[in-house]
N, C-alpha and C. Protein backbone atom coordinates (compact mmCIF):
# COMPACT_ATOMS: atom_id res chain seq x y z
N UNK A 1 124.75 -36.95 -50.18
CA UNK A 1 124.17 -37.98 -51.04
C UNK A 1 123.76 -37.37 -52.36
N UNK A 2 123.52 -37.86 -52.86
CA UNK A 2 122.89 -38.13 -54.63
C UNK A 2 122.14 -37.02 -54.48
N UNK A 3 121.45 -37.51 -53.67
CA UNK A 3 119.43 -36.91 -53.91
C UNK A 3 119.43 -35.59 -52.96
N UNK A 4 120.82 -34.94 -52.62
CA UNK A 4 120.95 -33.14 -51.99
C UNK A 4 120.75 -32.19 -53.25
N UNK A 5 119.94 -32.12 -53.62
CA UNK A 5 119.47 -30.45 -54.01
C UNK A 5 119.32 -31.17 -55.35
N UNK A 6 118.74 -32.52 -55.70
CA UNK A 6 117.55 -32.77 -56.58
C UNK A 6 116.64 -32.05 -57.32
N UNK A 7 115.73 -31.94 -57.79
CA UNK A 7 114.68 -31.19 -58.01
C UNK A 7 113.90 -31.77 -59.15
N UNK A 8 112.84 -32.59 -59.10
CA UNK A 8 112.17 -33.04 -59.92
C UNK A 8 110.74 -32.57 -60.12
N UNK A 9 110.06 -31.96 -61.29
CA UNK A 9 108.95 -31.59 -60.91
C UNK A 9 108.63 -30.88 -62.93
N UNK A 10 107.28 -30.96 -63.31
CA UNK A 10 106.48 -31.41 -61.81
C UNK A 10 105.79 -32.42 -61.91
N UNK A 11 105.13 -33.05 -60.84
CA UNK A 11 105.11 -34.38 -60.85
C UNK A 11 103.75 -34.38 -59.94
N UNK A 12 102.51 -34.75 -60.56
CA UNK A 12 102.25 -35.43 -62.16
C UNK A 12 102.66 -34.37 -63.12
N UNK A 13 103.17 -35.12 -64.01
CA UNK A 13 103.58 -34.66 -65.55
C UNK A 13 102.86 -34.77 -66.65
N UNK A 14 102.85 -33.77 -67.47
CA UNK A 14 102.30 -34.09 -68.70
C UNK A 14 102.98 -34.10 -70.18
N UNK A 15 104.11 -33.27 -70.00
CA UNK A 15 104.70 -33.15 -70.82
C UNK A 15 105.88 -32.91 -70.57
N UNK A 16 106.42 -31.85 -69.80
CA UNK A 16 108.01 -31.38 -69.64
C UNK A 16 108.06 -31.95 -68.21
N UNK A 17 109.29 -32.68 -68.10
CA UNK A 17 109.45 -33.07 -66.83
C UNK A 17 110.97 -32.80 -66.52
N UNK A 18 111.22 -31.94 -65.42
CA UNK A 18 112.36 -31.02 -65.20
C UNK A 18 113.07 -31.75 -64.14
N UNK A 19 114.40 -31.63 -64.38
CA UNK A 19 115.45 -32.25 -63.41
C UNK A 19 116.67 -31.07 -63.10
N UNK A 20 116.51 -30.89 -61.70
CA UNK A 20 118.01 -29.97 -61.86
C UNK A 20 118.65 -30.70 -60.39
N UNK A 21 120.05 -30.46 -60.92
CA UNK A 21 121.19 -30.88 -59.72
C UNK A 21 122.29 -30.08 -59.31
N UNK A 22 122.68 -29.48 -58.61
CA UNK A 22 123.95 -28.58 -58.96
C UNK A 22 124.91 -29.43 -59.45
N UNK A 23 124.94 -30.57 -58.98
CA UNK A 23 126.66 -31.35 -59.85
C UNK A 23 125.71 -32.46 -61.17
N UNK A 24 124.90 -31.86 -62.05
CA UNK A 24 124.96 -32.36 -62.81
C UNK A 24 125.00 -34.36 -62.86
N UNK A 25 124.06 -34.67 -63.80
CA UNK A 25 124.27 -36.36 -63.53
C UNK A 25 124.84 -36.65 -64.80
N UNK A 26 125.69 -37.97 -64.36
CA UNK A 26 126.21 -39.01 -65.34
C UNK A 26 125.05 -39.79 -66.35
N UNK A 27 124.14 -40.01 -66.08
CA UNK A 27 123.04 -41.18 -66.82
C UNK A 27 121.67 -40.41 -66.39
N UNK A 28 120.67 -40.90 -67.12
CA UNK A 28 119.11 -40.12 -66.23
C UNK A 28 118.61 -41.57 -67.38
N UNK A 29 118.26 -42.31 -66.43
CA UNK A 29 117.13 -43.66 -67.34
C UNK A 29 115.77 -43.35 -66.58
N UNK A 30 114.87 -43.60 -67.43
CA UNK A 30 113.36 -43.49 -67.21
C UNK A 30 113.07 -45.25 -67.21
N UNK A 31 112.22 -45.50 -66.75
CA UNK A 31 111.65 -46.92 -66.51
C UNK A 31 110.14 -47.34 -66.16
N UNK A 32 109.93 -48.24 -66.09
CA UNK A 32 108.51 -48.46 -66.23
C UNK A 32 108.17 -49.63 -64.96
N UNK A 33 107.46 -49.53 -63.91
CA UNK A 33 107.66 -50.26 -62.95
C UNK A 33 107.80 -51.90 -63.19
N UNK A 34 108.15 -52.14 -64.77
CA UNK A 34 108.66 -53.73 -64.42
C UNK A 34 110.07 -53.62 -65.17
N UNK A 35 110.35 -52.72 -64.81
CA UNK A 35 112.11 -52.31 -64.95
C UNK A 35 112.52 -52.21 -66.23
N UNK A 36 111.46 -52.13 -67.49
CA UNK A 36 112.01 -51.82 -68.87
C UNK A 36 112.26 -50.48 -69.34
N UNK A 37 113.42 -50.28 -69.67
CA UNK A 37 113.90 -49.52 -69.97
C UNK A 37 112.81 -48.41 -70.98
N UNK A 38 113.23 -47.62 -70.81
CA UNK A 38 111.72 -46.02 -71.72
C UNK A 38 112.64 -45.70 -72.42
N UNK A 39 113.47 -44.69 -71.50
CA UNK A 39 114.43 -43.59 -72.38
C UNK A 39 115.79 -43.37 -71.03
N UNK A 40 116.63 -42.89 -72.34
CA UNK A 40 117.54 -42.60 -71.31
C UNK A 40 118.71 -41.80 -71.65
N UNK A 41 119.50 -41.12 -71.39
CA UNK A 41 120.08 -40.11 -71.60
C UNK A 41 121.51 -39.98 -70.81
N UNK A 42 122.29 -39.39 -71.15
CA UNK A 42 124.12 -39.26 -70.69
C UNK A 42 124.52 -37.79 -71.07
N UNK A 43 125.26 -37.77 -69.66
CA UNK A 43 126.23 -36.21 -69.81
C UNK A 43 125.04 -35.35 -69.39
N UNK A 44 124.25 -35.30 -68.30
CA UNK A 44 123.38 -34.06 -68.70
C UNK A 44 123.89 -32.89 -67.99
N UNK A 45 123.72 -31.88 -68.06
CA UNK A 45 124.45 -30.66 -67.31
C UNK A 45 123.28 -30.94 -65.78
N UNK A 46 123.32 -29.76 -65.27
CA UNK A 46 122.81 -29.13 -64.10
C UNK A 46 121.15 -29.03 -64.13
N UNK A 47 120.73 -28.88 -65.47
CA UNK A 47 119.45 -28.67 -65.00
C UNK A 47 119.03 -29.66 -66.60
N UNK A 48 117.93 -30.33 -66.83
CA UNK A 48 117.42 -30.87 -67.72
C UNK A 48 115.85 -30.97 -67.73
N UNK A 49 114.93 -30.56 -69.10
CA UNK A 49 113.61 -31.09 -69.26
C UNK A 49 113.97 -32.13 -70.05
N UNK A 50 112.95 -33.05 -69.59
CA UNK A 50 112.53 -34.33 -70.58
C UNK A 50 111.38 -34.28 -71.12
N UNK A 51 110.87 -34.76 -72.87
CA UNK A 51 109.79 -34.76 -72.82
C UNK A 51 109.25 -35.96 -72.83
N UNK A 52 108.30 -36.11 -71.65
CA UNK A 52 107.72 -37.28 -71.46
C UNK A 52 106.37 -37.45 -72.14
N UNK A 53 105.91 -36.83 -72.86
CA UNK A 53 104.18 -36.43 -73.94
C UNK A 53 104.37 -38.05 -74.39
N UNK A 54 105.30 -38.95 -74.76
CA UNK A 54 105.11 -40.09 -76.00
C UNK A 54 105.10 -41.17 -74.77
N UNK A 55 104.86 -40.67 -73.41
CA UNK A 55 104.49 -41.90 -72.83
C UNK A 55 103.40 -42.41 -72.05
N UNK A 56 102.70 -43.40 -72.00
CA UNK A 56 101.44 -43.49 -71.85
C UNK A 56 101.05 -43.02 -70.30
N UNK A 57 99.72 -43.06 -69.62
CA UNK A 57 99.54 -42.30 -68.98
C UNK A 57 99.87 -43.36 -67.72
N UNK A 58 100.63 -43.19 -66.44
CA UNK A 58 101.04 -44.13 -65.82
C UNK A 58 102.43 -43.66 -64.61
N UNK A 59 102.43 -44.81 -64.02
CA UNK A 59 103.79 -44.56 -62.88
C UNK A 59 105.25 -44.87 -63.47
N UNK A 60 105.57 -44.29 -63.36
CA UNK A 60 107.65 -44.53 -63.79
C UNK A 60 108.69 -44.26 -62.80
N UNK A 61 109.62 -44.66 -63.65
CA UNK A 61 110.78 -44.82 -61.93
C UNK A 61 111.70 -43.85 -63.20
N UNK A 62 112.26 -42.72 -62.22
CA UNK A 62 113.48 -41.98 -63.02
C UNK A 62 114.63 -42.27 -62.26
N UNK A 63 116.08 -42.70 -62.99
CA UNK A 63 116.91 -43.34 -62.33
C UNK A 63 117.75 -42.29 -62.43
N UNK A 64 118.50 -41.81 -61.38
CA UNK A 64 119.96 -40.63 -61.84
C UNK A 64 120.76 -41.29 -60.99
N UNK A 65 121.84 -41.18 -61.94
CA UNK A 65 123.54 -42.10 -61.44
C UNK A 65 124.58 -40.89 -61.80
N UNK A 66 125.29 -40.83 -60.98
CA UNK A 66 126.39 -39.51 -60.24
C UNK A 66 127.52 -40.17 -59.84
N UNK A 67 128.48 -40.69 -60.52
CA UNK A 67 129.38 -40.85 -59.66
C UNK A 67 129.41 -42.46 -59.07
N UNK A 68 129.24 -43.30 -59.62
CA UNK A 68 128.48 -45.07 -59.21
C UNK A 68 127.31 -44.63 -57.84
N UNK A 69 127.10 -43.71 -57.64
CA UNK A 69 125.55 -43.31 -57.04
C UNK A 69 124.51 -43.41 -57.42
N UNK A 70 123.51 -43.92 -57.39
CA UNK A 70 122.03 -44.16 -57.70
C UNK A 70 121.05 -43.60 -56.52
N UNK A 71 120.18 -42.60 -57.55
CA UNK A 71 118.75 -41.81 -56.90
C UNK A 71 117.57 -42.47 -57.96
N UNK A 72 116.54 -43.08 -56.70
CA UNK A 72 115.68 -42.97 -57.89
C UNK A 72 114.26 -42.40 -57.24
N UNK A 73 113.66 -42.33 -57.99
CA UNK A 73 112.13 -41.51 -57.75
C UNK A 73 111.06 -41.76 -58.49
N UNK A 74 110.22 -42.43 -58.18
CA UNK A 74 108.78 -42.25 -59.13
C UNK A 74 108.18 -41.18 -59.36
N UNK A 75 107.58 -40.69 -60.65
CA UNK A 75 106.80 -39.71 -61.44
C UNK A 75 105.77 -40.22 -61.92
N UNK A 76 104.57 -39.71 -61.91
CA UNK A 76 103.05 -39.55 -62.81
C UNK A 76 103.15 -39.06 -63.86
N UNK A 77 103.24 -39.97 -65.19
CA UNK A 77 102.44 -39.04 -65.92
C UNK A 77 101.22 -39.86 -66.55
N UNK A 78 100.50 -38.06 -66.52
CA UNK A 78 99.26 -37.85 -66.70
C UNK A 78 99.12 -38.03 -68.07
């Protein structure tokens, strides 16, 4: 699946919020639990920080799509 050798962290966040995958994702959307779109990003390699500092302090859904695969995961930031 998608979500084998993930790695999101760290979580709560304050600023750098790190993603690694060995096969790399197609899309990485950030969201806001009433599904509006934050930020979002394409092509990322294997490992990625985001900086999440410009978003308010709160729960989010990070979406990664692989392949028409969807992982998603909630993050804190602080």
């Amino acid at each position: 699946t998608l979500a084998e050798g993930v790695k999101l962290f760290p979580n709560p966040v304050a600023q750098l919020l790190t993603l690694e995958n060995p096969n790399g994702f197609d899309r990485i959307r950030i969201t806001n639990l009433l599904g509006q779109h934050i930020m979002e990003f394409k092509s990322i390699n294997t490992k990625a920080q985001i900086d999440v500092s410009v978003l308010k302090p709160g729960v989010y859904n990070i979406i990664l799509m692989r392949d028409k695969r969807v992982w998603t995961q909630e993050f804190i930031k602080q």
